[in-house]
Every structure is written in structure tokens, then in C-alpha cells.
Protein backbone atom coordinates (compact mmCIF):
# COMPACT_ATOMS: atom_id res chain seq x y z
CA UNK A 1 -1.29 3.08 -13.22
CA UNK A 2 2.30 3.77 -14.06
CA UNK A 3 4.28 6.75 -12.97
CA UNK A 4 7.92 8.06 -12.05
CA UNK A 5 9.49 8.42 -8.43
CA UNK A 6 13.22 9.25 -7.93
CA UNK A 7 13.60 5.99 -7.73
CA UNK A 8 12.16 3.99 -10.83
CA UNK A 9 8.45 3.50 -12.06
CA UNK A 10 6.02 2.66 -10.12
CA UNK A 11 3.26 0.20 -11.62
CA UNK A 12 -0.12 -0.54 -10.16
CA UNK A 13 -0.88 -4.97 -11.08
CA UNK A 14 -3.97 -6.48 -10.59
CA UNK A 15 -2.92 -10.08 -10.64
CA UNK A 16 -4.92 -13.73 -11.06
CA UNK A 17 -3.73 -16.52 -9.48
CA UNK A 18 -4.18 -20.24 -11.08
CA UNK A 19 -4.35 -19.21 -14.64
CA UNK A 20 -3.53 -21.29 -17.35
CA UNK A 21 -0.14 -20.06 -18.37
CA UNK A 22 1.73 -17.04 -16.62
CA UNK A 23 1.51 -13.49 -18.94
CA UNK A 24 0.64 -10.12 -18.97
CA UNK A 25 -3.03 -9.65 -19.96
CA UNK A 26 -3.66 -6.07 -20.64
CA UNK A 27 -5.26 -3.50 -18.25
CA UNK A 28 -8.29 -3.95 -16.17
CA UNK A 29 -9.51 -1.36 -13.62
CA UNK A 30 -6.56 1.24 -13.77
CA UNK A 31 -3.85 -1.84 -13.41
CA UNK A 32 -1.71 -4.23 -15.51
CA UNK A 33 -3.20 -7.42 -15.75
CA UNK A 34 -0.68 -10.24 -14.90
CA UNK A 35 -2.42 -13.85 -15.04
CA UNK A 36 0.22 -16.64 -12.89
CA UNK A 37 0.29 -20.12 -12.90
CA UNK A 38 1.12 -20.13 -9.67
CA UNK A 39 -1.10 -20.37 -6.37
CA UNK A 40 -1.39 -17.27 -4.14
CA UNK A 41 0.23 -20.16 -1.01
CA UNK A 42 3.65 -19.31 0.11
CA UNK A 43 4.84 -16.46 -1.78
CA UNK A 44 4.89 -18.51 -5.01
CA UNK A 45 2.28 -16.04 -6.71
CA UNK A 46 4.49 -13.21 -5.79
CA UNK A 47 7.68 -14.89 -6.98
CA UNK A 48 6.38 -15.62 -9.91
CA UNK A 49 5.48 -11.88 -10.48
CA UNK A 50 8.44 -10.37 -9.71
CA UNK A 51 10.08 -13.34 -12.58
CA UNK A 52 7.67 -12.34 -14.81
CA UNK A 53 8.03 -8.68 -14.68
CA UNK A 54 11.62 -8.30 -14.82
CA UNK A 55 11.13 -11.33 -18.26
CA UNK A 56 8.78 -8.55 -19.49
CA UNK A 57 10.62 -5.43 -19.08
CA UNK A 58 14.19 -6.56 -18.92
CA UNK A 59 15.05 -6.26 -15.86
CA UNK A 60 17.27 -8.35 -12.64
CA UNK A 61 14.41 -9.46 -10.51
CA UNK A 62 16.59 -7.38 -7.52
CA UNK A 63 14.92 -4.58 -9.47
CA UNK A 64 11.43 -5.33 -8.69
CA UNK A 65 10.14 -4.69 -5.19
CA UNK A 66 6.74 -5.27 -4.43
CA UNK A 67 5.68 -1.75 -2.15
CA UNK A 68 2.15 -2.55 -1.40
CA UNK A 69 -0.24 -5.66 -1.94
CA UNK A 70 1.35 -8.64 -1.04
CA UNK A 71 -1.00 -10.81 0.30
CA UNK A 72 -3.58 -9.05 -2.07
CA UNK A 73 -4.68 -9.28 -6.01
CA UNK A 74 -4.08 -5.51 -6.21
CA UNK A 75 -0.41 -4.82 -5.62
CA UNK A 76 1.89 -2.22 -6.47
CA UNK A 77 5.44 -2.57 -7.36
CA UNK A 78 8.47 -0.43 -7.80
CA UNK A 79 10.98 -1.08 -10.98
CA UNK A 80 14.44 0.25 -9.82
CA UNK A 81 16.26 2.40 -12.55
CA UNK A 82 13.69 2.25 -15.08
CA UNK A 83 11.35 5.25 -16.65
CA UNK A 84 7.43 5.08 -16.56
CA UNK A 85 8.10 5.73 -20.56
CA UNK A 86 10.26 2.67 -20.61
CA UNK A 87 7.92 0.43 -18.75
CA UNK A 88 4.77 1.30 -21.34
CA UNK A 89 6.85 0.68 -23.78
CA UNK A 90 8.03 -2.61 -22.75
CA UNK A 91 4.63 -3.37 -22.45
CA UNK A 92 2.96 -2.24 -25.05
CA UNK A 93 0.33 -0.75 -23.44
């Protein structure tokens, strides 16, 4: 779900598109759970994940690439400069 590279943390998201209010749910199926307002149409759900990610752990959004996923619910992305330690706690998961 969350691990170290050389690079930052890597963080497997399982996100749902057209929720109610944009937030991190929890963890469902080995993944953070990040509901968005936004619709999956244009890059808008993605935009809004990398915003809410880097709101959530402190981050630049710069720092958030998304590695895998992107037209998909089931992405991966990779936090630049950050610890796997860092990003659970952060999260409080």
C-alpha cells in the first residue's frame, strides 16, 4: 500500500469519482481511499488528487506524480522527498 523508493513513498489510491465532498476515506482493498468531487472527464479527477494529497500530507503538488493509473480508479502515485513513515502518519492510517 505504502512503501519507500530512493525517491519518496510510493502510495497505492483507490479513488471515487462524484462524491459528495473531496477527502480521504480510509483503506479499502490494500489502497487509500480518496473520494473527489470531481468527474473522472478531463483530468479534473486527477487534479483534484494530486491537490488533495499534497493538502493531506503537506506537500507542493510538484511533489506528487501519478506513476500508474491515470485513466483508472486504482492508481499509484509517487510523493517526492517524503518517507512511507511520514505519509502514514500524515494520514493516520
Amino acid at each position: 500500500m505504502i512503501s519507500d523508493t530512493r525517491d519518496g513513498a510510493v502510495i497505492a489510491v483507490r479513488v471515487i469519482p462524484r462524491a459528495e465532498k473531496s477527502a480521504i476515506a480510509g483503506i479499502r482493498d490494500g489502497a487509500v481511499l480518496v473520494r473527489l468531487s470531481a468527474p473522472p472527464v478531463d483530468g479534473a479527477a486527477n487534479a483534484e488528487l494530486i491537490e488533495v494529497m499534497a493538502g493531506a500530507l503537506g506537500v507542493p503538488k510538484r511533489a506528487i506524480t501519478i506513476t500508474s493509473g491515470e485513466a483508472s480508479r486504482r492508481k499509484t502515485l509517487l510523493i517526492a522527498g517524503i518517507s512511507a513513515a511520514t505519509v502514514l502518519t500524515k494520514l493516520d492510517l
